[in-house]
Protein backbone atom coordinates (compact mmCIF):
# COMPACT_ATOMS: atom_id res chain seq x y z
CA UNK A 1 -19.88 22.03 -24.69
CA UNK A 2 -16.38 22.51 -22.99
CA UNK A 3 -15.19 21.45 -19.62
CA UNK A 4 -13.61 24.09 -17.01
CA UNK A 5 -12.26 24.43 -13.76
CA UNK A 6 -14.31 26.12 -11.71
CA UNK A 7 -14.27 30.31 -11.71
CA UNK A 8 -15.78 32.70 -9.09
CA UNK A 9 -18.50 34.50 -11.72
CA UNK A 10 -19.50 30.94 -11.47
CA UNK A 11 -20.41 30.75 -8.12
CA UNK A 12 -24.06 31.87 -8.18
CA UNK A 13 -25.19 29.61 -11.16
CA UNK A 14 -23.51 27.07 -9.62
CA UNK A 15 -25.39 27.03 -6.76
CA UNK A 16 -28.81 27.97 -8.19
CA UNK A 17 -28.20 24.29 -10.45
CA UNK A 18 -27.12 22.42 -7.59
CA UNK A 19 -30.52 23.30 -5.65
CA UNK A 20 -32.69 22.88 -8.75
CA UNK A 21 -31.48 19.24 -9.77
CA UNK A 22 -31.26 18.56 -5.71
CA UNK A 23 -34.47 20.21 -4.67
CA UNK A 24 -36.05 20.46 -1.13
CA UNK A 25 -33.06 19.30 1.01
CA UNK A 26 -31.73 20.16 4.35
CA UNK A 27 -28.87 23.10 4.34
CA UNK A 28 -26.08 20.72 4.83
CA UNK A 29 -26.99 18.85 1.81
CA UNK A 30 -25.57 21.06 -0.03
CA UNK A 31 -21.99 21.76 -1.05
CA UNK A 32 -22.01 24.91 -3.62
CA UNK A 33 -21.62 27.46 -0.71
CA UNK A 34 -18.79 30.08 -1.49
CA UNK A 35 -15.93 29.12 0.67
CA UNK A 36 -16.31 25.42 -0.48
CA UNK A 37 -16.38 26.64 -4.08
CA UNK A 38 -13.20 28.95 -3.68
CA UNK A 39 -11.56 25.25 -2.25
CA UNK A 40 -12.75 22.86 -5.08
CA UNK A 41 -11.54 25.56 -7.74
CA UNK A 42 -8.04 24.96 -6.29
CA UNK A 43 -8.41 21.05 -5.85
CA UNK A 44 -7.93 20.89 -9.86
CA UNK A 45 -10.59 18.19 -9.86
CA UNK A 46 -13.40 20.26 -10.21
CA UNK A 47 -15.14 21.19 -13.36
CA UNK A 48 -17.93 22.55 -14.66
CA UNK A 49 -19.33 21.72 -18.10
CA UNK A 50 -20.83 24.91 -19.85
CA UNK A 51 -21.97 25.53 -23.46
CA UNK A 52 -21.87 29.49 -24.15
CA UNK A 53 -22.23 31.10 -21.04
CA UNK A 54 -24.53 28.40 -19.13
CA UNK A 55 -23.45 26.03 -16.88
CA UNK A 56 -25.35 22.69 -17.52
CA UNK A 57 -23.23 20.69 -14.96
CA UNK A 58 -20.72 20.32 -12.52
CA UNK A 59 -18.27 18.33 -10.10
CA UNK A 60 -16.70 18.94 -7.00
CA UNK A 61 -13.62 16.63 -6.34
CA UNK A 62 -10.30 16.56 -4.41
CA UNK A 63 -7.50 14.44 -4.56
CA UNK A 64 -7.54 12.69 -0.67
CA UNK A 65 -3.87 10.92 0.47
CA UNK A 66 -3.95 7.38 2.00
CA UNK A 67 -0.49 7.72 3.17
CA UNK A 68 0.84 5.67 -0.04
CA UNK A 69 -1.66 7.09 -2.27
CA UNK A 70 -4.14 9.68 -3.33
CA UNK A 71 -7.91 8.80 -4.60
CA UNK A 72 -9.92 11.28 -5.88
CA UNK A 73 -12.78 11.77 -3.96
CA UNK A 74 -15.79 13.49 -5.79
CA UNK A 75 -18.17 14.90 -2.97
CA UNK A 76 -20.64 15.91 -5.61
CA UNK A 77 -21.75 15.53 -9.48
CA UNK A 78 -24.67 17.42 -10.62
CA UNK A 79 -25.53 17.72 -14.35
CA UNK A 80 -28.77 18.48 -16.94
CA UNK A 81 -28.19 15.28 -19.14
CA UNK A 82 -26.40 12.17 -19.02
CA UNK A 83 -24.03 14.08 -21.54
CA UNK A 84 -22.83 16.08 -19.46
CA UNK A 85 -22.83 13.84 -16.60
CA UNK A 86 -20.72 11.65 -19.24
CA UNK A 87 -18.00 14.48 -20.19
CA UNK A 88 -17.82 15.74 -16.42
CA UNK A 89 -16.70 12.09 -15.84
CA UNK A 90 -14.14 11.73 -18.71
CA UNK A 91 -12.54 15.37 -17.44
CA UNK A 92 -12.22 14.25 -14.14
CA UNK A 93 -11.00 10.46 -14.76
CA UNK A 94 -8.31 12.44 -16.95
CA UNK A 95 -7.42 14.65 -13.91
CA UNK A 96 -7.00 12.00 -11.85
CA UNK A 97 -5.05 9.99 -14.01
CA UNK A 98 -2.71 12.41 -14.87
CA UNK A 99 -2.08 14.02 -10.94
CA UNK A 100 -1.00 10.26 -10.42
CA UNK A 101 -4.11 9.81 -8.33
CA UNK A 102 -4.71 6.12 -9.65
CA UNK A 103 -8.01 5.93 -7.99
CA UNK A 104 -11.26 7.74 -8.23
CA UNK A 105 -14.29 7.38 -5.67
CA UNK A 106 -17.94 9.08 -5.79
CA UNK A 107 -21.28 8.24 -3.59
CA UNK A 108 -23.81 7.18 -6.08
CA UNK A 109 -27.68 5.68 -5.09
CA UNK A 110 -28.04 3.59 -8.36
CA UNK A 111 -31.24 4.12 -9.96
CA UNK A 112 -31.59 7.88 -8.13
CA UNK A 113 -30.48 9.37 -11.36
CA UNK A 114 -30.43 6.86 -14.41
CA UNK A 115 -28.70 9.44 -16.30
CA UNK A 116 -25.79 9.22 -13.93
CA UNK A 117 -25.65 5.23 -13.88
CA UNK A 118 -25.08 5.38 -17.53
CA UNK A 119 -22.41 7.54 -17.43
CA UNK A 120 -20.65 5.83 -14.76
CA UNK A 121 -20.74 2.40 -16.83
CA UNK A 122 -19.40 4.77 -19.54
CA UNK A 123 -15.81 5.40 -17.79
CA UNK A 124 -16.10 2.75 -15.86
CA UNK A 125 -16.69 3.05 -12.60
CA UNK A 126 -18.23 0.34 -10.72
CA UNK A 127 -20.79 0.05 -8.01
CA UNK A 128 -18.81 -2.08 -5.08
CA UNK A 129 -21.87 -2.87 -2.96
CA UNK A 130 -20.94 -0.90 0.26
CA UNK A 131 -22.61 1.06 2.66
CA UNK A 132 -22.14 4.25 3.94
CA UNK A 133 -21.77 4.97 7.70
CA UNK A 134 -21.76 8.82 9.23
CA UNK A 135 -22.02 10.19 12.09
CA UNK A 136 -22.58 14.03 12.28
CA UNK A 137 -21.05 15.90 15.44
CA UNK A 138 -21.15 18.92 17.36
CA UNK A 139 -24.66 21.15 16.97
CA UNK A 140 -26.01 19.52 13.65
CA UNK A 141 -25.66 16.21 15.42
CA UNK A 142 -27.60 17.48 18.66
CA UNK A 143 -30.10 18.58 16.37
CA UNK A 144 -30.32 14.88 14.80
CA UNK A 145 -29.10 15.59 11.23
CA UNK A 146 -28.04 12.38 10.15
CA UNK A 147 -27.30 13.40 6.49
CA UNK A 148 -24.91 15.70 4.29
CA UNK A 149 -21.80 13.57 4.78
CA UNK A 150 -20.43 12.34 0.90
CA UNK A 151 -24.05 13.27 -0.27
């Protein structure tokens, strides 16, 4: 298995796994649509983990400035096996690490996807105990959608 940035040809497969490990969800759930791909391919802290010419995983991440910093903020992690979720980690820990982006951030439910809690003991990252508070504007708000912010 090797770990890539993110490639056009990939686009379809991309979003075909993203629906298939995150089935039956509202539209804005989901983040694999074109023009967000073609931005996360340039963020270069977004991979996808592929063995031959099958993509078993992926993550989308950008590096976000705090005005004296930059923390790399992964909007989404998808992945077949705690593997991959494992190496997807480790590519984008080293990504961050060596942009100078000291800090990496991801929206995890713990115990949604026991797979993914393992690997995020593996490169340590840790669960601070914080909520999540969105509001959605403009017509998806007026239509009530509460959800598809950091999901």
């Amino acid at each position: 298995m090797h770990f890539r940035f993110l490639e056009e040809p990939d686009f379809a497969e991309l979003q075909a796994l993203e629906r298939r490990i995150f089935p039956d969800r509202p539209d804005a759930f989901y983040r694999t649509a074109p023009a967000a791909l073609r931005f996360y391919a340039r963020s270069g802290h977004s991979f996808a983990a592929a063995r031959g010419d099958r993509i078993l995983g992926f993550v989308l991440a950008q590096a976000v400035w705090q005005g004296d910093r930059a923390t790399v903020l992964v909007t989404r992690i998808a992945a077949e096996s705690a593997e991959v979720y494992a190496g997807l980690l480790r590519a984008l820990v080293k990504s961050a690490y060596d942009a100078n982006a000291y800090e990496v951030a991801l929206l995890a439910e713990p115990g949604e996807r026991p797979e993914l809690d393992r690997a995020l003991a593996e490169v340590q990252l840790t669960d601070r105990g914080r909520r999540l508070y969105t509001r959605v504007l403009g017509g998806r708000g007026a239509r009530g959608e509460t959800g598809g912010v950091l999901e």
